[in-house]
Protein backbone atom coordinates (compact mmCIF):
# COMPACT_ATOMS: atom_id res chain seq x y z
CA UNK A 1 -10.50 -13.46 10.14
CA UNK A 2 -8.86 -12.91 6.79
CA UNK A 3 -5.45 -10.93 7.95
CA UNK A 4 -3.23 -10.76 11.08
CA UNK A 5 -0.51 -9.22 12.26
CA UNK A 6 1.41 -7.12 14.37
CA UNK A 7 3.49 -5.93 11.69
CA UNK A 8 1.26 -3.87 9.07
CA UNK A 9 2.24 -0.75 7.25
CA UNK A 10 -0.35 2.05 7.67
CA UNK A 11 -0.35 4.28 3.94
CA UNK A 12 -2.88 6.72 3.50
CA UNK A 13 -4.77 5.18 6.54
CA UNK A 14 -4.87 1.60 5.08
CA UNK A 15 -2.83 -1.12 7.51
CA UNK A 16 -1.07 -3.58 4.76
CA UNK A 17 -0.58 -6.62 5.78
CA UNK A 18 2.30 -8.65 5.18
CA UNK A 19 2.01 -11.85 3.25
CA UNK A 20 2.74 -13.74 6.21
CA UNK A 21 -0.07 -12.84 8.08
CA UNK A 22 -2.77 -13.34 5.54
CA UNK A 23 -4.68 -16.19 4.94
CA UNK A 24 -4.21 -16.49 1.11
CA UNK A 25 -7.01 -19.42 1.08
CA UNK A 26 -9.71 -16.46 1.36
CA UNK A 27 -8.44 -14.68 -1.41
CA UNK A 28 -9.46 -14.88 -5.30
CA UNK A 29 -7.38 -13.02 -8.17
CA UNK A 30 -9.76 -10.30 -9.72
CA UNK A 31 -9.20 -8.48 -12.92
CA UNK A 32 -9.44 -4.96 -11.56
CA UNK A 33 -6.20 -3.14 -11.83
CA UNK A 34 -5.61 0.91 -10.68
CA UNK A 35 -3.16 3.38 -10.71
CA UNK A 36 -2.24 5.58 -7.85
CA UNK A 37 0.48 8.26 -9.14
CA UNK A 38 2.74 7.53 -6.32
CA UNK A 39 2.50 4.14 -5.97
CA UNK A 40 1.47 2.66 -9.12
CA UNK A 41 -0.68 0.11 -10.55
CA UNK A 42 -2.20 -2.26 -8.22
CA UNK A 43 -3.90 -5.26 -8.56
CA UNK A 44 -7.27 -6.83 -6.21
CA UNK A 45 -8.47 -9.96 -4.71
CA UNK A 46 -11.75 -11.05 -4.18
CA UNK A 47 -12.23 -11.55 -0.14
CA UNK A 48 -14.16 -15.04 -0.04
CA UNK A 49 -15.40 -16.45 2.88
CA UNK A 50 -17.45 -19.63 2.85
CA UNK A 51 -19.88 -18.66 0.10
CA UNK A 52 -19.54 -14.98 0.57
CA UNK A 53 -17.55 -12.73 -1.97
CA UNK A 54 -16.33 -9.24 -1.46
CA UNK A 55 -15.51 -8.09 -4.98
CA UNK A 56 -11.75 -6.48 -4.31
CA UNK A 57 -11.96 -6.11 -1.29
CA UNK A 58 -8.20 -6.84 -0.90
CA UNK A 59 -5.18 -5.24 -2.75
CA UNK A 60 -1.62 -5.05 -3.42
CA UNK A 61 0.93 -3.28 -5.17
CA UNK A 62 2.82 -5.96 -7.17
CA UNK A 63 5.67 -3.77 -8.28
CA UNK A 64 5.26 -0.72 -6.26
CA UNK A 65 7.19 2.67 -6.89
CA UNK A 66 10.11 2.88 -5.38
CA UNK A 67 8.26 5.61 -3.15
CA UNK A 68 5.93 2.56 -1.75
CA UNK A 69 8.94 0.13 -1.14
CA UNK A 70 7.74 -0.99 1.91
CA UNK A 71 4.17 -1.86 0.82
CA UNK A 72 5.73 -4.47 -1.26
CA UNK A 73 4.65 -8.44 -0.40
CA UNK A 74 1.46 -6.77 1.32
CA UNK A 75 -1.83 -6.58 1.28
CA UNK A 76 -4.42 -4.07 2.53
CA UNK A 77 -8.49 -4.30 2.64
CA UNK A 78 -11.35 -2.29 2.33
CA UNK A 79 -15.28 -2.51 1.19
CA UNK A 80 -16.59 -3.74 4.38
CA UNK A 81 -13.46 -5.62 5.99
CA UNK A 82 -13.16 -4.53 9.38
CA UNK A 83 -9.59 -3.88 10.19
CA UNK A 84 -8.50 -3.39 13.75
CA UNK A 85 -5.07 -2.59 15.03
CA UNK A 86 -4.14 -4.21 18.62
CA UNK A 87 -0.44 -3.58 18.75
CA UNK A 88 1.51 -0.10 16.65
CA UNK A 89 2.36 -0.50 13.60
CA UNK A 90 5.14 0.79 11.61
């Protein structure tokens, strides 16, 4: 397990995790940047788990439009990371 929480912030159907909740130790800064036009640029981690890599499978928006406030200091996942939800989320 990578991420957990009962406090993650579902946009566009991704659950972001809060900092708090993620085990930073499986992450690895990539290069890849994108743009979303309402969020704006965000930037991806590698998910690493013992000698596996996920090429960003993680990501974050470090400066997020003021429309994506509350994704701020979180992360969400994709490419193969299961994500399941056990308690609502905001």
């Amino acid at each position: 397990m990578v991420a957990e929480s009962t406090d993650t912030v579902v946009v566009d159907g991704n659950h972001y995790f809060p900092l708090a909740g993620v085990r930073m130790e499986n992450l690895r800064a990539s290069t890849s940047h994108t743009t979303c036009y309402w969020k704006g640029e965000a930037s991806y981690y590698d998910v690493v788990v013992g000698d596996r890599v996920n090429k960003d499978a993680a990501w974050y928006y470090p400066d997020p439009s003021p429309a994506a406030a509350r994704i701020k200091d979180r992360v969400a996942f994709w490419h193969g990371v299961k994500v399941e939800s056990a308690e609502p989320t905001a």
